[in-house]
C-alpha atoms as a PDB file:
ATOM      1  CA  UNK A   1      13.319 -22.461   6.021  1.00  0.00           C
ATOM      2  CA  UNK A   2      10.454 -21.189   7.708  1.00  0.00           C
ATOM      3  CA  UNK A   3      10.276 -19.558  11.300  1.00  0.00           C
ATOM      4  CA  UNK A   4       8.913 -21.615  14.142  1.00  0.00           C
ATOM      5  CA  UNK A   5       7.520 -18.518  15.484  1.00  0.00           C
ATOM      6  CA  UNK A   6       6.216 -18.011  11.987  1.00  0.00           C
ATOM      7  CA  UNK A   7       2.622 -16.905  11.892  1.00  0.00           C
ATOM      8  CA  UNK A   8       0.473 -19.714  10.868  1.00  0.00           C
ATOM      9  CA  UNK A   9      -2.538 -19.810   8.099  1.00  0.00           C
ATOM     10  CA  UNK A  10      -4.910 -20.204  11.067  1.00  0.00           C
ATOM     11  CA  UNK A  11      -3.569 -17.915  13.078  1.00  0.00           C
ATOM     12  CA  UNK A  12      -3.863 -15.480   9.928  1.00  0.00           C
ATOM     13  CA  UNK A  13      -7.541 -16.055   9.745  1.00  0.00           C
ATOM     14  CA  UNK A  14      -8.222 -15.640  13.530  1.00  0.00           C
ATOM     15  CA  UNK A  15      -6.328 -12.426  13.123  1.00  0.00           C
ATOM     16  CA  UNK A  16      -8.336 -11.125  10.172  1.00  0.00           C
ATOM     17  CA  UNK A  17     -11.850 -13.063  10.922  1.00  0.00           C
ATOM     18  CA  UNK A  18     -11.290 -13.681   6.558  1.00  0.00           C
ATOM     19  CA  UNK A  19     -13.613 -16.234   4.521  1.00  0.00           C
ATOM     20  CA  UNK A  20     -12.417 -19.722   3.945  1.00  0.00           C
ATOM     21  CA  UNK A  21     -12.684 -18.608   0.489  1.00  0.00           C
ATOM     22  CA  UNK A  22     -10.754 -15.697   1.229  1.00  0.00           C
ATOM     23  CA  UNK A  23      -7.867 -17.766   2.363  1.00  0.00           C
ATOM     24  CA  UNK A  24      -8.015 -20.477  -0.399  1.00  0.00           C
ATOM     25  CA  UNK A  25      -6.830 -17.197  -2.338  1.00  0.00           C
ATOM     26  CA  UNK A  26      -4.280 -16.002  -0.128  1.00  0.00           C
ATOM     27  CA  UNK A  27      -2.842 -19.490   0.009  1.00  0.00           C
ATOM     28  CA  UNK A  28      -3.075 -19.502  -3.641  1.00  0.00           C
ATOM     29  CA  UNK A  29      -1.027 -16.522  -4.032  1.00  0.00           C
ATOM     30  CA  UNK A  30       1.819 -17.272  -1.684  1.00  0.00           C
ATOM     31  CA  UNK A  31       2.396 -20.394  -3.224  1.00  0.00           C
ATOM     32  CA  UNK A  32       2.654 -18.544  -6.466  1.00  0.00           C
ATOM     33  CA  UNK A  33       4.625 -16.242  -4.740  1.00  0.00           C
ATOM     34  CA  UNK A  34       6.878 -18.840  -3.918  1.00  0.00           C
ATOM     35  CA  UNK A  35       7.248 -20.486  -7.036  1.00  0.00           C
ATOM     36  CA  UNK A  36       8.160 -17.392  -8.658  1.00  0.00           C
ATOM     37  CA  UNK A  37      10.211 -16.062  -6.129  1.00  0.00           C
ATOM     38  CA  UNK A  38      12.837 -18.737  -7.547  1.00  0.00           C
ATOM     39  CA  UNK A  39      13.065 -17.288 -11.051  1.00  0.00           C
ATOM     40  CA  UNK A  40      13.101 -13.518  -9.867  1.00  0.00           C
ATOM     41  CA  UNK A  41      13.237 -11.065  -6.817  1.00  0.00           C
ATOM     42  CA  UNK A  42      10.097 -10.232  -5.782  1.00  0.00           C
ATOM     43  CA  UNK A  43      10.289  -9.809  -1.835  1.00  0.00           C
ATOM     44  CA  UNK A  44      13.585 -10.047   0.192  1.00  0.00           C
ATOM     45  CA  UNK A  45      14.001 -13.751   0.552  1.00  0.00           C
ATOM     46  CA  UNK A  46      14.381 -13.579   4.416  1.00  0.00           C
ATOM     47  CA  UNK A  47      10.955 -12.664   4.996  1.00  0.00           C
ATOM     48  CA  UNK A  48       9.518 -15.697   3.561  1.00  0.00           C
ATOM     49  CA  UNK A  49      10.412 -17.021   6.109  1.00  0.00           C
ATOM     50  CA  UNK A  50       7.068 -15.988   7.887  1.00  0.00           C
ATOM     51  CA  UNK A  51       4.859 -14.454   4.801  1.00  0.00           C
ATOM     52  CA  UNK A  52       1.344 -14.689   6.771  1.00  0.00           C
ATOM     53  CA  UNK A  53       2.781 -11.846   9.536  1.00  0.00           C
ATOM     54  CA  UNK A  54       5.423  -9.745   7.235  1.00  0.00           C
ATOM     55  CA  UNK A  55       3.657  -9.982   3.624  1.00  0.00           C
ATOM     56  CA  UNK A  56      -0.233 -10.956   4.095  1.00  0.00           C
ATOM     57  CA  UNK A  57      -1.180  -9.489   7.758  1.00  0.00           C
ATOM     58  CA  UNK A  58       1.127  -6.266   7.079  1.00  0.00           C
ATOM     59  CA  UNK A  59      -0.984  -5.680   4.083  1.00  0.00           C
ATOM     60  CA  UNK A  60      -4.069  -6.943   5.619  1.00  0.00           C
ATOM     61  CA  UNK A  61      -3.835  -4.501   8.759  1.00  0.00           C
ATOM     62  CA  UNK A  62      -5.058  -1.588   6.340  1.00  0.00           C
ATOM     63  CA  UNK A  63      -8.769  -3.126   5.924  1.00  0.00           C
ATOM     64  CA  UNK A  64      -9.860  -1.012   9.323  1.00  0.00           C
ATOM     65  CA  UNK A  65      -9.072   1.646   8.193  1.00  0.00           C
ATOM     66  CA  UNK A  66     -10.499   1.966   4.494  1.00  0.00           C
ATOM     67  CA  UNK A  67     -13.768   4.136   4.689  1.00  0.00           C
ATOM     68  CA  UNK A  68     -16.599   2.083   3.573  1.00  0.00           C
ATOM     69  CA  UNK A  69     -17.935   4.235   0.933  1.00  0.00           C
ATOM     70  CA  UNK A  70     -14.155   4.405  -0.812  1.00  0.00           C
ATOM     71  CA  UNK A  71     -14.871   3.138  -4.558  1.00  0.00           C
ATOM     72  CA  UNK A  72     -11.205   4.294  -5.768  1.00  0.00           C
ATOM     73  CA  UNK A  73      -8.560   2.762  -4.550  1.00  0.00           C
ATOM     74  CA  UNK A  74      -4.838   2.822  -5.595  1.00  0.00           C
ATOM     75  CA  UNK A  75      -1.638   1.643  -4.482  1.00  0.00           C
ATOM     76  CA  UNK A  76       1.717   3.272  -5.400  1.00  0.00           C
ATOM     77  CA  UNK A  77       4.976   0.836  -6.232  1.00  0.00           C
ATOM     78  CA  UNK A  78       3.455  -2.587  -5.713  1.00  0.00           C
ATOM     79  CA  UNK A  79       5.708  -4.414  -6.231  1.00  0.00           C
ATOM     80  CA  UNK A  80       5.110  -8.099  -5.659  1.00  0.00           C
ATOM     81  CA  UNK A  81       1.280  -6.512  -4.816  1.00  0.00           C
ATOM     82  CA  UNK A  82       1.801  -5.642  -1.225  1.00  0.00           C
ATOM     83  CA  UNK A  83      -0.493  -4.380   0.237  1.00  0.00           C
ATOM     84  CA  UNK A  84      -3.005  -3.331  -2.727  1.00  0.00           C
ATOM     85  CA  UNK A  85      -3.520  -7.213  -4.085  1.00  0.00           C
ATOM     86  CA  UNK A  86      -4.106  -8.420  -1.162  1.00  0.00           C
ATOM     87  CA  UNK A  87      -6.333  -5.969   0.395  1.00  0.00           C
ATOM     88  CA  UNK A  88      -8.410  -6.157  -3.513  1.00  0.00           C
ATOM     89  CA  UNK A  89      -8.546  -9.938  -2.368  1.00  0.00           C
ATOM     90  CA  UNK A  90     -10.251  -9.514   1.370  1.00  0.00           C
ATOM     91  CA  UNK A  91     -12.111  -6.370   0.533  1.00  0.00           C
ATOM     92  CA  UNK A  92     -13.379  -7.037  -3.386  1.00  0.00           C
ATOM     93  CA  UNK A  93     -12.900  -3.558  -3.987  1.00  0.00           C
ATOM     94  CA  UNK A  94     -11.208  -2.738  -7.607  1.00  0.00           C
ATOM     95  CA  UNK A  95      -7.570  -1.312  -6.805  1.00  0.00           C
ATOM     96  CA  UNK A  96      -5.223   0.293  -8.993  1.00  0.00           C
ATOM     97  CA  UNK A  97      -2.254  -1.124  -8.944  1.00  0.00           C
ATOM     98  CA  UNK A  98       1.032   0.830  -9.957  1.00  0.00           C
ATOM     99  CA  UNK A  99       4.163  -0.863 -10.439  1.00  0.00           C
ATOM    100  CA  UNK A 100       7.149   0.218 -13.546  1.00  0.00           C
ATOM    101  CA  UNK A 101       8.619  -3.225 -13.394  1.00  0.00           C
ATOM    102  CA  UNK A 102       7.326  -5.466 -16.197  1.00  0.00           C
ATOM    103  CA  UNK A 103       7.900  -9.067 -14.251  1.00  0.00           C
ATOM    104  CA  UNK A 104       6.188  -7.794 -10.887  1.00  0.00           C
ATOM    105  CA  UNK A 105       3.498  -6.636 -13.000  1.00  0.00           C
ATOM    106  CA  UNK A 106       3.541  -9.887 -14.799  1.00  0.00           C
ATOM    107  CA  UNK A 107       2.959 -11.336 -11.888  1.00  0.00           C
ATOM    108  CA  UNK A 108       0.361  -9.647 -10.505  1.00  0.00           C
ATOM    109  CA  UNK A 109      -1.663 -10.186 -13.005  1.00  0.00           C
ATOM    110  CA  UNK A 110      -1.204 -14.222 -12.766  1.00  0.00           C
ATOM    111  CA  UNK A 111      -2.274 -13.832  -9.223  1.00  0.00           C
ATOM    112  CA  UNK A 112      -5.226 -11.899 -10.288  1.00  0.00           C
ATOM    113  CA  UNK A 113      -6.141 -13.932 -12.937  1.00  0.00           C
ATOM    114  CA  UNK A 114      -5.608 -17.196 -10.509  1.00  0.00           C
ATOM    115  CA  UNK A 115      -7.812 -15.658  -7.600  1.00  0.00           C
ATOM    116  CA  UNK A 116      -9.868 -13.711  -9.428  1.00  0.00           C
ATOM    117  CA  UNK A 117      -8.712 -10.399  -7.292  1.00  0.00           C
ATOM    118  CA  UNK A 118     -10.399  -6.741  -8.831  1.00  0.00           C
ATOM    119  CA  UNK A 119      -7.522  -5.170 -10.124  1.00  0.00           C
ATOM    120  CA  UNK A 120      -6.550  -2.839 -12.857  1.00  0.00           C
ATOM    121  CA  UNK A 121      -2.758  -2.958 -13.108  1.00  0.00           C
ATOM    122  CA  UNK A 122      -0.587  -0.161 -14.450  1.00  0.00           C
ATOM    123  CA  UNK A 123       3.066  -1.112 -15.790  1.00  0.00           C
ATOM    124  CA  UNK A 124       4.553   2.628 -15.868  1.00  0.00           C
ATOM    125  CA  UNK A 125       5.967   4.916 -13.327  1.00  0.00           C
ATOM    126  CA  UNK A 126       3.649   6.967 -11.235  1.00  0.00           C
ATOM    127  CA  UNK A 127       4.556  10.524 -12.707  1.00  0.00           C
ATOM    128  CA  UNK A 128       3.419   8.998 -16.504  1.00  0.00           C
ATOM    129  CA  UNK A 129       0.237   8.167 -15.488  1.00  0.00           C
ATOM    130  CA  UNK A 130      -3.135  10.002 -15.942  1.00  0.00           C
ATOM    131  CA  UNK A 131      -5.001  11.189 -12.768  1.00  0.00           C
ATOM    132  CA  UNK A 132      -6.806   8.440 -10.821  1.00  0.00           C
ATOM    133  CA  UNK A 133      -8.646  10.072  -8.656  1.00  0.00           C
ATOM    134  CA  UNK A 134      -8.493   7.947  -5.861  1.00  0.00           C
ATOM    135  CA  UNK A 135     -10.788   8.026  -2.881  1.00  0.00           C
ATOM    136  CA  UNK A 136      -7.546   6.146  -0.757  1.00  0.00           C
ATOM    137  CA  UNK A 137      -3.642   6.141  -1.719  1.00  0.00           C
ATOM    138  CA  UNK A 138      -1.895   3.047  -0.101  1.00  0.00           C
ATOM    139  CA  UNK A 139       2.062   2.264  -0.676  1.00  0.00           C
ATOM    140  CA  UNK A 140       4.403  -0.141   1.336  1.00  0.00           C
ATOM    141  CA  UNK A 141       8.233   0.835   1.275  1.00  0.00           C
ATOM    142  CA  UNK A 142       8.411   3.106  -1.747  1.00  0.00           C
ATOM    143  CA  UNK A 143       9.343   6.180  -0.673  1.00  0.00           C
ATOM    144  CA  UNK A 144       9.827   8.769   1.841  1.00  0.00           C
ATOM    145  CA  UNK A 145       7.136  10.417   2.877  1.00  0.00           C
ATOM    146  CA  UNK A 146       7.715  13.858   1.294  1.00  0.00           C
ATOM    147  CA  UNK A 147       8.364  12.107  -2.099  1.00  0.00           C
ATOM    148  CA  UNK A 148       4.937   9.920  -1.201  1.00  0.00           C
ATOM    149  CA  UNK A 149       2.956  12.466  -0.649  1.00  0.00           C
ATOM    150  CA  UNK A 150       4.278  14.553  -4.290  1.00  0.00           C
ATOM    151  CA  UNK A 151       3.609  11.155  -5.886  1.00  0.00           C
ATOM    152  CA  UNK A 152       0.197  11.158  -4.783  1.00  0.00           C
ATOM    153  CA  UNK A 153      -1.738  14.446  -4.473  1.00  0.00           C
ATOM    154  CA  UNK A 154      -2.118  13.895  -8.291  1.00  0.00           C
ATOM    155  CA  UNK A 155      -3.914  11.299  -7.827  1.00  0.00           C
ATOM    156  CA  UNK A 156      -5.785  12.158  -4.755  1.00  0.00           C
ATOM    157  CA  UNK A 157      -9.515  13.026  -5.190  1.00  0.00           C
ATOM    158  CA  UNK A 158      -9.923  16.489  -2.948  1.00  0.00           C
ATOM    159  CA  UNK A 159     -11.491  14.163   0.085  1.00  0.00           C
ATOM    160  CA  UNK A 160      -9.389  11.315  -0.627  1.00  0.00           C
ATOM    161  CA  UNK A 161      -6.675   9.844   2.499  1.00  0.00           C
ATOM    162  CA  UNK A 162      -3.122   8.463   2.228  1.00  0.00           C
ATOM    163  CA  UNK A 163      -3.007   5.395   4.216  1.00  0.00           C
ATOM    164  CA  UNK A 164       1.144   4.084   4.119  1.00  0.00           C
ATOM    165  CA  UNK A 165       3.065   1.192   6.260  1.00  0.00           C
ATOM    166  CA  UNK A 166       6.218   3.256   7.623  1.00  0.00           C
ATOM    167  CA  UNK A 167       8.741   2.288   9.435  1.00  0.00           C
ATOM    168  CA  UNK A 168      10.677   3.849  12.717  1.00  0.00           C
ATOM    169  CA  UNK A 169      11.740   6.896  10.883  1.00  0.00           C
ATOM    170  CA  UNK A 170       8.102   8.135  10.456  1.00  0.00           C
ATOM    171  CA  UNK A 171       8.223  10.788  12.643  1.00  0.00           C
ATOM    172  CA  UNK A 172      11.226  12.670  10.952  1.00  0.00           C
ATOM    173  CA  UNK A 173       9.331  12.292   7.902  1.00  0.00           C
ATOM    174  CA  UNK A 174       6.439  13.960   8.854  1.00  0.00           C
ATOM    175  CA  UNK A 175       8.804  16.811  10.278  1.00  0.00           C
ATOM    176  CA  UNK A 176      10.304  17.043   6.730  1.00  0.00           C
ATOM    177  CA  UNK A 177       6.556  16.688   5.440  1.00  0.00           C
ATOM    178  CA  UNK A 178       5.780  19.732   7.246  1.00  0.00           C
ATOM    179  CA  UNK A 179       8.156  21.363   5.991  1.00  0.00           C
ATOM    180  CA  UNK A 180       5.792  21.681   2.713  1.00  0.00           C
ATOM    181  CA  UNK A 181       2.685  21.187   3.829  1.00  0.00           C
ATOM    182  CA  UNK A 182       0.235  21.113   6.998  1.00  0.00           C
ATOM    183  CA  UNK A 183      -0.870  17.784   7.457  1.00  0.00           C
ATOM    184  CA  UNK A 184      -3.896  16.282   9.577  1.00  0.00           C
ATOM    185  CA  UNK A 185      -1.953  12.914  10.283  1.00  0.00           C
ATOM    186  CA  UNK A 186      -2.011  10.177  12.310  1.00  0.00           C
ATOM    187  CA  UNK A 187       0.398   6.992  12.848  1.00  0.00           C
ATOM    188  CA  UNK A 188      -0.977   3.945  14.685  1.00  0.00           C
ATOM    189  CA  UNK A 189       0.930   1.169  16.039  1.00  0.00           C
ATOM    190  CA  UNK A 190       2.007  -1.528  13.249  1.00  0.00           C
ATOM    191  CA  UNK A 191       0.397  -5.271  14.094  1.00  0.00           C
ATOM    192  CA  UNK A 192       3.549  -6.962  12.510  1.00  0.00           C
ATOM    193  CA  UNK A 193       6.728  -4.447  13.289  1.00  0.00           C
ATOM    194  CA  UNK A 194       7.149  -2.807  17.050  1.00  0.00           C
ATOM    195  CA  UNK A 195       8.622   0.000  14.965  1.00  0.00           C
ATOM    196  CA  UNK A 196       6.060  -0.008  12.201  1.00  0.00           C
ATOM    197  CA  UNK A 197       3.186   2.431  11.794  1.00  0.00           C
ATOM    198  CA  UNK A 198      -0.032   2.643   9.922  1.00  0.00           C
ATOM    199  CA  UNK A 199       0.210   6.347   8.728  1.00  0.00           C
ATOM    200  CA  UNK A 200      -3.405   7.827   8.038  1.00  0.00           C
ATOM    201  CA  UNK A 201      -3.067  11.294   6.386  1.00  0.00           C
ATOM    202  CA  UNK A 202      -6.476  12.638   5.998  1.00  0.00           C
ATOM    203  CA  UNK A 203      -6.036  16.412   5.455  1.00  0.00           C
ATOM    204  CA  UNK A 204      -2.885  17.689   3.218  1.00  0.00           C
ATOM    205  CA  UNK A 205      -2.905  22.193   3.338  1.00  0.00           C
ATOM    206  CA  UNK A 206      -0.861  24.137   1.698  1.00  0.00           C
ATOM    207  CA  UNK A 207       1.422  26.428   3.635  1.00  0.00           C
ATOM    208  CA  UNK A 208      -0.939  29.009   3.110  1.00  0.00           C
ATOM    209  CA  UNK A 209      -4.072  27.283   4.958  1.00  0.00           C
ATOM    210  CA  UNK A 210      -5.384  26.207   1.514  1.00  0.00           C
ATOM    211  CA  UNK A 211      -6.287  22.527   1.399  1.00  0.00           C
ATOM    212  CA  UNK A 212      -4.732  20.834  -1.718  1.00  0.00           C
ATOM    213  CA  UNK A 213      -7.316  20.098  -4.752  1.00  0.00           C
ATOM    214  CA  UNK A 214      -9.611  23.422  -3.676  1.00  0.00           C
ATOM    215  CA  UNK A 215      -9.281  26.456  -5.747  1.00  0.00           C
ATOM    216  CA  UNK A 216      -5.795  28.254  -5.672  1.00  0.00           C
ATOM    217  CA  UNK A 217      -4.103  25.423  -3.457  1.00  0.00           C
ATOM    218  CA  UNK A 218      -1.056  24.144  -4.731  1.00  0.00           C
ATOM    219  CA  UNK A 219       1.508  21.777  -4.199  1.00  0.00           C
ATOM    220  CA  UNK A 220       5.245  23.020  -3.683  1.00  0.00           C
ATOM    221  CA  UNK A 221       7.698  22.268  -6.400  1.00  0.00           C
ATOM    222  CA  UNK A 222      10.253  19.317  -6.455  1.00  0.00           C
ATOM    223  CA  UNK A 223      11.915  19.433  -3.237  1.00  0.00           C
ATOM    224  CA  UNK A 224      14.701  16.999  -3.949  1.00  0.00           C
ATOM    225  CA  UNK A 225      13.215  14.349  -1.191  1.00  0.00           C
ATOM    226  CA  UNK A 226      13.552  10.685  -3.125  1.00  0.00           C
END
């Protein structure tokens, strides 16, 4: 049953300022959401209640912040493809999309192949996969951060950012963060959650000053953070 407070299509678009054409996919994948939401879990069912605010604008919310001249993308644990199919939808930029579970991945790729989104979709866990050099690392509710960040400096090109959707705990996960590495960070206010945040790591040091990728940086081993 939806929300009457639900956010509406319209009110979607005024949020974003998206193309008609933009939204014709949007709409295109939440109905396939939908329809396959029946046969298997792909989101909690509650918050389909309002998708535009808690799937589509939580994932859209990111577009400010992507640098312009980012080519790489990649987004870590999908899922259902929040928030790396949509933002390949608004943006057009190819993203990587990560996700171990065959049937979210299966259905990824029918809303790609339906809307025509620039994706490259990996069905294997994060640690398996070749370097992708990334110029930005998104995720939505995969991790903690500690675990996030181990997860993605692989990945990372030196220059690259981490750009996650947190929740309230945020800030005593960038304590335990710290607690590895020195981190130029900043959380913004979420658009959909008053306890949300838009976390924008730019910088990641080792603890000895050295930032990760350069010469004789390192990461620090498995820290038992999941």
């Amino acid at each position: 049953m939806a929300d009457p407070l639900a956010l509406t299509p319209e009110a979607f678009q005024t949020e974003t300022h998206v193309s008609r054409e933009t939204m014709a996919a949007l709409e295109t994948y939440l109905t396939l959401l939908t329809k396959w939401q029946a046969r298997i879990n792909l989101v909690s069912r509650t918050t389909l209640a309002d998708p535009w605010r808690r799937h589509f604008l939580d994932s859209a919310q990111l577009v400010p912040y992507l640098p312009e001249k980012a080519a790489c993308l990649a987004d870590l644990g999908s899922g259902a493809g929040f928030p790396g199919l949509v933002l390949a939808i608004i943006t057009g930029k190819p993203i990587h999309l990560v996700e171990s579970d065959q049937r979210k991945s299966i259905f990824m790729r029918e809303v790609a192949r339906e809307t025509g989104a620039p994706v490259i979709i990996h069905t294997n866990r994060i640690e398996k996969l070749s370097p992708l050099q990334a110029d930005v690392i998104t995720s939505r509710a995969l991790a903690s951060l500690p675990k996030l960040i181990q997860l993605s400096l692989p990945h990372l090109k030196n220059d690259g950012i981490l750009l996650f959707l947190k929740g309230k705990n945020v800030a005593f996960e960038l304590t335990e963060s710290r607690k590895n590495w020195k981190l130029a960070a900043e959380a913004y206010e979420s658009r959909t959650d008053p306890d949300g945040r838009v976390l924008l790591v730019r910088e990641i040091f080792d603890q000895n000053g050295r930032k990760i990728g350069d010469r004789g940086a390192s990461a620090p081993p498995d820290s038992g953070h999941r």
